[in-house]
PDB file of N, CA and C in Angstrom:
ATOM      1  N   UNK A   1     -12.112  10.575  -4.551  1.00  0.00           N
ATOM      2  CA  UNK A   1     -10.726  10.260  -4.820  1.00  0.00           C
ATOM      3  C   UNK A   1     -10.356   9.001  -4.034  1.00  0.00           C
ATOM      4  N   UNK A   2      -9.449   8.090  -4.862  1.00  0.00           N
ATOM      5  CA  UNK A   2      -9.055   7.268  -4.339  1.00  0.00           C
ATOM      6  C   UNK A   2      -7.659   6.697  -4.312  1.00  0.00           C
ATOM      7  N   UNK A   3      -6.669   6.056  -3.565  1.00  0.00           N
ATOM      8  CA  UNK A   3      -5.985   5.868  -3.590  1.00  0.00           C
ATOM      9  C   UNK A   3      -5.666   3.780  -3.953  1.00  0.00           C
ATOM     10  N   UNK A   4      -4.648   3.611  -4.536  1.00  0.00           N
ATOM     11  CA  UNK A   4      -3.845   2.372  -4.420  1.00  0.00           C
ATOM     12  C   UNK A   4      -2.195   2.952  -4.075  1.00  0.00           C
ATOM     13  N   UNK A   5      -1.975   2.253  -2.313  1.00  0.00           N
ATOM     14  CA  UNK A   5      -0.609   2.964  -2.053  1.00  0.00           C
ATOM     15  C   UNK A   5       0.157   1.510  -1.209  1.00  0.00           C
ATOM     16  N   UNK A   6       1.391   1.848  -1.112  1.00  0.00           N
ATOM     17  CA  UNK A   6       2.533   0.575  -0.723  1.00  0.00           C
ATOM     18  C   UNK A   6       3.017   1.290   0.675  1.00  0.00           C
ATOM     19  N   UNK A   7       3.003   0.592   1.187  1.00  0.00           N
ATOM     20  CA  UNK A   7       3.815   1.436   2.910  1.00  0.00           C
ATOM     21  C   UNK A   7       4.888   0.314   2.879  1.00  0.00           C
ATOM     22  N   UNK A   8       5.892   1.166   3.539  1.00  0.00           N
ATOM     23  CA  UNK A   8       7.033   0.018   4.053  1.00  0.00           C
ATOM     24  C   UNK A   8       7.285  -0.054   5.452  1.00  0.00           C
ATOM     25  N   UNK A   9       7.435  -1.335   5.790  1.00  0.00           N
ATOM     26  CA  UNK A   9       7.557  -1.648   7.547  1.00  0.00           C
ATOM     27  C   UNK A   9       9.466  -1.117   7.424  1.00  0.00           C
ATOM     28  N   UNK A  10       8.985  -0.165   8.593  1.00  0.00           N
ATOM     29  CA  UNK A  10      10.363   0.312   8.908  1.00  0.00           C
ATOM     30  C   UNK A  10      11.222  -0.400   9.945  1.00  0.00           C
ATOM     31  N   UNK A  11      10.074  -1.445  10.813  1.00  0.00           N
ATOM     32  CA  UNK A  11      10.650  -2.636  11.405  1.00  0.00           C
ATOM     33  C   UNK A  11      11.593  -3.973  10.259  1.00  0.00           C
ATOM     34  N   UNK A  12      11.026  -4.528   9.828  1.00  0.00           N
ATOM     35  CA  UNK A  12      11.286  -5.358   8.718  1.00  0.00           C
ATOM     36  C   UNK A  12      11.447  -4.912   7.247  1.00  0.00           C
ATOM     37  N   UNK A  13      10.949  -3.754   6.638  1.00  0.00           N
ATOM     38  CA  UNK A  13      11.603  -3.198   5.294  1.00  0.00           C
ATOM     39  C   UNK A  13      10.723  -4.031   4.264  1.00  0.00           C
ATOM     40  N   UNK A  14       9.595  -4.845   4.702  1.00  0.00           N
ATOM     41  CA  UNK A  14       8.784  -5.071   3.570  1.00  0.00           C
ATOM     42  C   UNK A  14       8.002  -4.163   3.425  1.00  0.00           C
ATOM     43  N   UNK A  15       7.407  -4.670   2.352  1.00  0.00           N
ATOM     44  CA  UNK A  15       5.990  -3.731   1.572  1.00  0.00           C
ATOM     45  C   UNK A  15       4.239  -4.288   1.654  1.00  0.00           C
ATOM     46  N   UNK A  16       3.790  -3.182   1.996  1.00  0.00           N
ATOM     47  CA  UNK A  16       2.327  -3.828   2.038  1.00  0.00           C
ATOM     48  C   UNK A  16       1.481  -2.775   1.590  1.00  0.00           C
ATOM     49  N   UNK A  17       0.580  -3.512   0.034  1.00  0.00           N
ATOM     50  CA  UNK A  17      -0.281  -3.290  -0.733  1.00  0.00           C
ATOM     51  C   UNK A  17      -1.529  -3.172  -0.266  1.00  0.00           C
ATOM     52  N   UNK A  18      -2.153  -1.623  -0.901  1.00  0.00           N
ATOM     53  CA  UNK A  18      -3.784  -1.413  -0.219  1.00  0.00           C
ATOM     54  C   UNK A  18      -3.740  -0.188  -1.161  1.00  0.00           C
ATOM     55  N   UNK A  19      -5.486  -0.510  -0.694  1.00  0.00           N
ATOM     56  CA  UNK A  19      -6.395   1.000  -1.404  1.00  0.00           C
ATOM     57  C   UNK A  19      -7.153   1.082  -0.190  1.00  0.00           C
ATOM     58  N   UNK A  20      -7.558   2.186  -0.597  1.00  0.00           N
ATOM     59  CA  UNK A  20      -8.435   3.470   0.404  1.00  0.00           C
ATOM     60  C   UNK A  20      -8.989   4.646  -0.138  1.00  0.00           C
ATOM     61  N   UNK A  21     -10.114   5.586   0.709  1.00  0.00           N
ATOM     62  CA  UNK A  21     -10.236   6.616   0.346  1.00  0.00           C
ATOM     63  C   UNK A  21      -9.632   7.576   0.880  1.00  0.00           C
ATOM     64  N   UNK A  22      -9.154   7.299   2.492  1.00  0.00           N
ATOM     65  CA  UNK A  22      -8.538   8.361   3.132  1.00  0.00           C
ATOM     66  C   UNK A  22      -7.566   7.540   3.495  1.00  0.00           C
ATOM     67  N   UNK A  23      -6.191   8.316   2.744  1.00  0.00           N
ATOM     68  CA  UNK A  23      -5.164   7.585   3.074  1.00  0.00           C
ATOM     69  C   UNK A  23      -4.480   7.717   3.773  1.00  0.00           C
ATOM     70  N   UNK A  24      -4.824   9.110   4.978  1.00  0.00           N
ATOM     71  CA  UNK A  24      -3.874   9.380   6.110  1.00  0.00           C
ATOM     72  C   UNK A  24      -4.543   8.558   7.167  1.00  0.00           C
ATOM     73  N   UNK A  25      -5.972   8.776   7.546  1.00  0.00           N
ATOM     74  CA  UNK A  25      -6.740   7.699   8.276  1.00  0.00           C
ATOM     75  C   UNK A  25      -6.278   6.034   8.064  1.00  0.00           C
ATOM     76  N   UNK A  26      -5.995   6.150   6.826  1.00  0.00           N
ATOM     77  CA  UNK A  26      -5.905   4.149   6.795  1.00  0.00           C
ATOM     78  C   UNK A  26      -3.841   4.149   7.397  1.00  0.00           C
ATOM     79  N   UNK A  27      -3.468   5.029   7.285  1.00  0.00           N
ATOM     80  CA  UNK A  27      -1.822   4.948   7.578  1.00  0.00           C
ATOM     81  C   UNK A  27      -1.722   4.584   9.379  1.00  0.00           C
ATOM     82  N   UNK A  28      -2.946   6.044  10.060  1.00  0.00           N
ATOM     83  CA  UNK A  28      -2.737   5.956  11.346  1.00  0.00           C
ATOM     84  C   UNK A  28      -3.447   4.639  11.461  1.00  0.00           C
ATOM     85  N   UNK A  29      -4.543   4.127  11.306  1.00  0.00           N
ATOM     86  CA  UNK A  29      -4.486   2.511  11.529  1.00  0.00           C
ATOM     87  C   UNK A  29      -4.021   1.787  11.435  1.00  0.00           C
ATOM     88  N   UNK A  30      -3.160   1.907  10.493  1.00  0.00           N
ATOM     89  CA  UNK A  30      -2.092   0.410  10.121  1.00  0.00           C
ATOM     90  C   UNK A  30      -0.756   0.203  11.030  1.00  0.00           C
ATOM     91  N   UNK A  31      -0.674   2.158  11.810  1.00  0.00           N
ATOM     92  CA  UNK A  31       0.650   1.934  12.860  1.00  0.00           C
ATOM     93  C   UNK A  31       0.129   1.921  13.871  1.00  0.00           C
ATOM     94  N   UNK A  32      -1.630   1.981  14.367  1.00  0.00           N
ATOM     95  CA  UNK A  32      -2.090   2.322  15.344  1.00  0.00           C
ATOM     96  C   UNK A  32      -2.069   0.325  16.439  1.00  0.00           C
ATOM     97  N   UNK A  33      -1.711  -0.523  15.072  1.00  0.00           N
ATOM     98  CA  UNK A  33      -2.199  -1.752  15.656  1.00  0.00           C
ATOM     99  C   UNK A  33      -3.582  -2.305  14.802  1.00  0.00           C
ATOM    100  N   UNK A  34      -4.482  -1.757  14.473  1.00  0.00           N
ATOM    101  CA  UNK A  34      -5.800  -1.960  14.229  1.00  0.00           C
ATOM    102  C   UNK A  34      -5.997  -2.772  12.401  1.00  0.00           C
ATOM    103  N   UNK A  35      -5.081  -2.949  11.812  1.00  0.00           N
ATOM    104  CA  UNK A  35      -4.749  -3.834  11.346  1.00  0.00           C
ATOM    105  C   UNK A  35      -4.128  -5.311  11.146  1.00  0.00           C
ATOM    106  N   UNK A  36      -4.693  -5.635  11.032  1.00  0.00           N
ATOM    107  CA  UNK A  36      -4.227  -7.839  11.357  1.00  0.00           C
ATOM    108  C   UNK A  36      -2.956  -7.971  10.460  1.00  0.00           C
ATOM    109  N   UNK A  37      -2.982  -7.525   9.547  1.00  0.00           N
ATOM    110  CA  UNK A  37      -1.651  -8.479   8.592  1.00  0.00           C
ATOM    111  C   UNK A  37      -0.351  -7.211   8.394  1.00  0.00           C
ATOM    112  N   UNK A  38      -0.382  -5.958   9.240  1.00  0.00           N
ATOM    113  CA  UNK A  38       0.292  -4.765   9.882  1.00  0.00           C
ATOM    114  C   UNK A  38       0.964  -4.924  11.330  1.00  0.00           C
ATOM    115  N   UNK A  39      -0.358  -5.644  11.789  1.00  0.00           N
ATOM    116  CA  UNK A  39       0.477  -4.562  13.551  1.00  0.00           C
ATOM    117  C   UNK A  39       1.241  -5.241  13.824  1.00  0.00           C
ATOM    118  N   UNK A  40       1.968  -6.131  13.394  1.00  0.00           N
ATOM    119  CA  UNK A  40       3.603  -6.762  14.213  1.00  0.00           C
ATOM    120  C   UNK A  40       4.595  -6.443  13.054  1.00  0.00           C
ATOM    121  N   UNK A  41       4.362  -5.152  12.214  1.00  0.00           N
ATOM    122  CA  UNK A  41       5.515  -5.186  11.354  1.00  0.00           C
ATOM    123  C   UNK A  41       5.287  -3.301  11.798  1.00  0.00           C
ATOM    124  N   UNK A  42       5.133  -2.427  12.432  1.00  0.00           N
ATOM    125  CA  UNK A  42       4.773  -1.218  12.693  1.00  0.00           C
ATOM    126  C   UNK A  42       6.256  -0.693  13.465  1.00  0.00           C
ATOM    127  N   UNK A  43       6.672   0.467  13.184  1.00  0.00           N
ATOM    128  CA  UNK A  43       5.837   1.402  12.216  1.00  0.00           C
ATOM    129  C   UNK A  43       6.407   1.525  10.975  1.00  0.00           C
ATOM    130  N   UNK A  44       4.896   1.693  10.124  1.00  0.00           N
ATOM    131  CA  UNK A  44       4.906   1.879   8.912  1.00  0.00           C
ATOM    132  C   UNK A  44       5.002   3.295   8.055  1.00  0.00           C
ATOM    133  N   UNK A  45       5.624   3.372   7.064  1.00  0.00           N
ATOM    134  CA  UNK A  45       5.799   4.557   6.475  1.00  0.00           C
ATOM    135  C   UNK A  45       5.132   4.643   4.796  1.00  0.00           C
ATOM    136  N   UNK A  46       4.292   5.493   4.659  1.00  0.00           N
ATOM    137  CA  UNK A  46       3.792   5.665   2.960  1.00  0.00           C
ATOM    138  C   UNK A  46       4.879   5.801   1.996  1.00  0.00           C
ATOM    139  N   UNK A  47       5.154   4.598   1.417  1.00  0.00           N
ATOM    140  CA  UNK A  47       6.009   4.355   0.576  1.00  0.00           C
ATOM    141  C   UNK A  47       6.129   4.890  -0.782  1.00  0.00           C
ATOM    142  N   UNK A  48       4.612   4.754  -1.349  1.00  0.00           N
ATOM    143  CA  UNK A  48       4.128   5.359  -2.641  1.00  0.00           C
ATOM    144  C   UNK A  48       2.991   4.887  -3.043  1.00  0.00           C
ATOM    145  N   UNK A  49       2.185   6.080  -3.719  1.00  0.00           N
ATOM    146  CA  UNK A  49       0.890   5.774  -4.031  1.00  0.00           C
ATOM    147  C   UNK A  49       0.430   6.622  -5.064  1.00  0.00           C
ATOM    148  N   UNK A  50      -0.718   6.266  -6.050  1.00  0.00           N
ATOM    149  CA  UNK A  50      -1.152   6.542  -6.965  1.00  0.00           C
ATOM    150  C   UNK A  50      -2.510   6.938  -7.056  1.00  0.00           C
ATOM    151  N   UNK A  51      -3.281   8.076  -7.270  1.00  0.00           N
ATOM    152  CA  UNK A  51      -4.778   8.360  -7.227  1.00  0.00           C
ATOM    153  C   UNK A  51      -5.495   8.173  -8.343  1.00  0.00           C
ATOM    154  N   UNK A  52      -6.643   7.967  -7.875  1.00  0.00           N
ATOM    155  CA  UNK A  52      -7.712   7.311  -8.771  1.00  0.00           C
ATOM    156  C   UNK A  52      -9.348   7.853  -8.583  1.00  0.00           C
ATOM    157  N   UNK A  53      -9.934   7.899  -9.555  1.00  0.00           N
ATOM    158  CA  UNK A  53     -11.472   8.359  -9.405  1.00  0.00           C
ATOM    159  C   UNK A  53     -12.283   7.480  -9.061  1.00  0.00           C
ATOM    160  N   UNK A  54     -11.955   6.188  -8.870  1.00  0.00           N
ATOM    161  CA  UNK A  54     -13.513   5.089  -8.757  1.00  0.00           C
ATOM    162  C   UNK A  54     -12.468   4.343  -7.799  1.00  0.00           C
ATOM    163  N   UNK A  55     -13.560   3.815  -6.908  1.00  0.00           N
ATOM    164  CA  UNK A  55     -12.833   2.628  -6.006  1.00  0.00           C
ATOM    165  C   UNK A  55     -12.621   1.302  -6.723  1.00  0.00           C
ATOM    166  N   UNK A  56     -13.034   1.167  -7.782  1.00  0.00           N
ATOM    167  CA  UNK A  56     -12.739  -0.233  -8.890  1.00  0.00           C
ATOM    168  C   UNK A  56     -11.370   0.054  -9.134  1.00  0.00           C
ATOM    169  N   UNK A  57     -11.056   1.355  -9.680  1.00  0.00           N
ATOM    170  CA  UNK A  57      -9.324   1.317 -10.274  1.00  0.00           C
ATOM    171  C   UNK A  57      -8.866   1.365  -9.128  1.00  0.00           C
ATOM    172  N   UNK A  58      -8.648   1.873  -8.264  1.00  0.00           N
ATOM    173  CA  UNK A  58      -7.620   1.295  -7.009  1.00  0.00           C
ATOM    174  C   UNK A  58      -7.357   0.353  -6.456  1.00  0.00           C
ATOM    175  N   UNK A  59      -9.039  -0.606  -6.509  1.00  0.00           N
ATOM    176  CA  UNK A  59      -8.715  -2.231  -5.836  1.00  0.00           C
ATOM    177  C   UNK A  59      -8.022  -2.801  -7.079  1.00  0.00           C
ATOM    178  N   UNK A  60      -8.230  -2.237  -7.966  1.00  0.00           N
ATOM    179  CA  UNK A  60      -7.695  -2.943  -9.177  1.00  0.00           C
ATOM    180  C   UNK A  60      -6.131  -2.957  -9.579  1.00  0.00           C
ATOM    181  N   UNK A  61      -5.822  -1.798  -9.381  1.00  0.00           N
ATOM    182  CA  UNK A  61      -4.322  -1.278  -9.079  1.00  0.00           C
ATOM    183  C   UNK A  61      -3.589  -2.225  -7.929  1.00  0.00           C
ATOM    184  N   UNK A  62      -4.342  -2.517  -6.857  1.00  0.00           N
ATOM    185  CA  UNK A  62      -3.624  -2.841  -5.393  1.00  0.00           C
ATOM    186  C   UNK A  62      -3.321  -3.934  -5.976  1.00  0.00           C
ATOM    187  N   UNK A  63      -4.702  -5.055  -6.720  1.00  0.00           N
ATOM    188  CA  UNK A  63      -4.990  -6.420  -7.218  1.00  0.00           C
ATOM    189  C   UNK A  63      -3.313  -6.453  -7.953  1.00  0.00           C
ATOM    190  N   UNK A  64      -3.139  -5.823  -9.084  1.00  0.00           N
ATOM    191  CA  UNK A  64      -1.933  -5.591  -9.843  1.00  0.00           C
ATOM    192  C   UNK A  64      -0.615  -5.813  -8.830  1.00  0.00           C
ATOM    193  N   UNK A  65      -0.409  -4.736  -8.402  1.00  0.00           N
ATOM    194  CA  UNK A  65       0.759  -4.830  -7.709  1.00  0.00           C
ATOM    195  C   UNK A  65       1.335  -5.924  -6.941  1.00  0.00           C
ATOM    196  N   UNK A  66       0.255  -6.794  -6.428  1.00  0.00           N
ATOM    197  CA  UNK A  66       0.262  -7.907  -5.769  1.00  0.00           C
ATOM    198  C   UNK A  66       0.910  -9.509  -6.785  1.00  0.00           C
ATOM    199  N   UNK A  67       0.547  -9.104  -8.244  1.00  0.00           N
ATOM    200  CA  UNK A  67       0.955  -9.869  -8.949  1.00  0.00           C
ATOM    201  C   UNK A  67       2.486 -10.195  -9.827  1.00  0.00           C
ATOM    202  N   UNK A  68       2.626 -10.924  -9.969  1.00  0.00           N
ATOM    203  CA  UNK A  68       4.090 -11.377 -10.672  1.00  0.00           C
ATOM    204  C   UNK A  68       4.582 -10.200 -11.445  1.00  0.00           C
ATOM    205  N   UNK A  69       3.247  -9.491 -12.722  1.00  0.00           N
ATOM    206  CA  UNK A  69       3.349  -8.704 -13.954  1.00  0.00           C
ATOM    207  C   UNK A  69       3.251  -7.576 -12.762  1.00  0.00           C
ATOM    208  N   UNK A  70       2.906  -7.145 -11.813  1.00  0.00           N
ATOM    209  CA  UNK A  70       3.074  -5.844 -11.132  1.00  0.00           C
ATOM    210  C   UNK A  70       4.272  -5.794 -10.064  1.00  0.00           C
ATOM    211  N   UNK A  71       4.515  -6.961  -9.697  1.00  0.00           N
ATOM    212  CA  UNK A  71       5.332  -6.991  -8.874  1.00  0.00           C
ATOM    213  C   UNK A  71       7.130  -6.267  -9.673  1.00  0.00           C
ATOM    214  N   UNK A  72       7.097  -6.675 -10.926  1.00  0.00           N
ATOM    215  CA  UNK A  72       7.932  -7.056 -12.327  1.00  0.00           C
ATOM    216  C   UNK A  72       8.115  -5.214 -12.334  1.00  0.00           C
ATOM    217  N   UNK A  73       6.934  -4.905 -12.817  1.00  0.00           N
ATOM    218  CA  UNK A  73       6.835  -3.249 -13.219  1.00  0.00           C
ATOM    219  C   UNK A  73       6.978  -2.835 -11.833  1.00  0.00           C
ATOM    220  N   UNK A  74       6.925  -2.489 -10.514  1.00  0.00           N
ATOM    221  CA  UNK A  74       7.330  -1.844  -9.646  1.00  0.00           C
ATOM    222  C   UNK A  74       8.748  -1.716  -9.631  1.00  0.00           C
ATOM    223  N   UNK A  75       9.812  -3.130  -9.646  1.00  0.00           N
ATOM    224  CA  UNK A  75      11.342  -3.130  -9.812  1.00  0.00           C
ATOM    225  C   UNK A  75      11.663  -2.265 -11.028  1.00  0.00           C
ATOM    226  N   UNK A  76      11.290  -2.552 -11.921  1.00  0.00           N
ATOM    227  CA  UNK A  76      11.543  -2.111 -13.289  1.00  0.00           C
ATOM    228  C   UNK A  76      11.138  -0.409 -13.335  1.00  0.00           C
ATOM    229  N   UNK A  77      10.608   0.321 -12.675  1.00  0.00           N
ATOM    230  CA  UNK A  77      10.125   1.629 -12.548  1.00  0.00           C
ATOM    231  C   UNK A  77      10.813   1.953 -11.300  1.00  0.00           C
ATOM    232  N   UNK A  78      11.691   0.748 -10.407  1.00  0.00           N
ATOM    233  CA  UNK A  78      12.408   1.454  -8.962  1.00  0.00           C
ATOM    234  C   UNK A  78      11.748   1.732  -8.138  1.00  0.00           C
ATOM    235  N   UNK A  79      10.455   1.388  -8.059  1.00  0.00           N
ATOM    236  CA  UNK A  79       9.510   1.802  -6.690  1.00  0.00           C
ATOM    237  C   UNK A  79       9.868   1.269  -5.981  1.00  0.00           C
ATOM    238  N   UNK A  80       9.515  -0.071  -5.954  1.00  0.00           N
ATOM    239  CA  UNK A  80      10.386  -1.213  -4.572  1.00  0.00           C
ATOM    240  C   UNK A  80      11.962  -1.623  -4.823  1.00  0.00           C
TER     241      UNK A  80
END
């Protein structure tokens, strides 16, 4: 099982896009510090996320969300 999920910095209120397999392990890293483009926006909270069977559809999902056409469908569905 895999995940593509959005956390929001509860410092600053942005959003940051990722996949994983263990998504409570990758959460405590991302508030633990042990993330580079995370630890000065901590702490972070699991915003929303979507599961997946292959690690291709999740990087693929994250890839999406990151883009104009995903960025578009997240507002439009009220996620962000």
């Amino acid at each position: 099982m895999y995940f593509a999920y959005i956390l929001i910095s509860l410092k600053d209120g942005r959003y940051y896009y990722g996949s994983t397999s263990n998504i409570d392990k990758r959460i405590i890293h991302h508030n633990s510090g042990k993330v580079k483009s995370t630890k000065n926006r901590k702490p972070l909270k699991l915003h929303y996320k979507e599961i997946f069977d292959t690690k291709k559809e999740a990087e693929n999902r994250e890839r999406y969300f990151k883009t104009i056409d995903g960025y578009i469908w997240l507002k439009q569905n009220k996620i962000i």
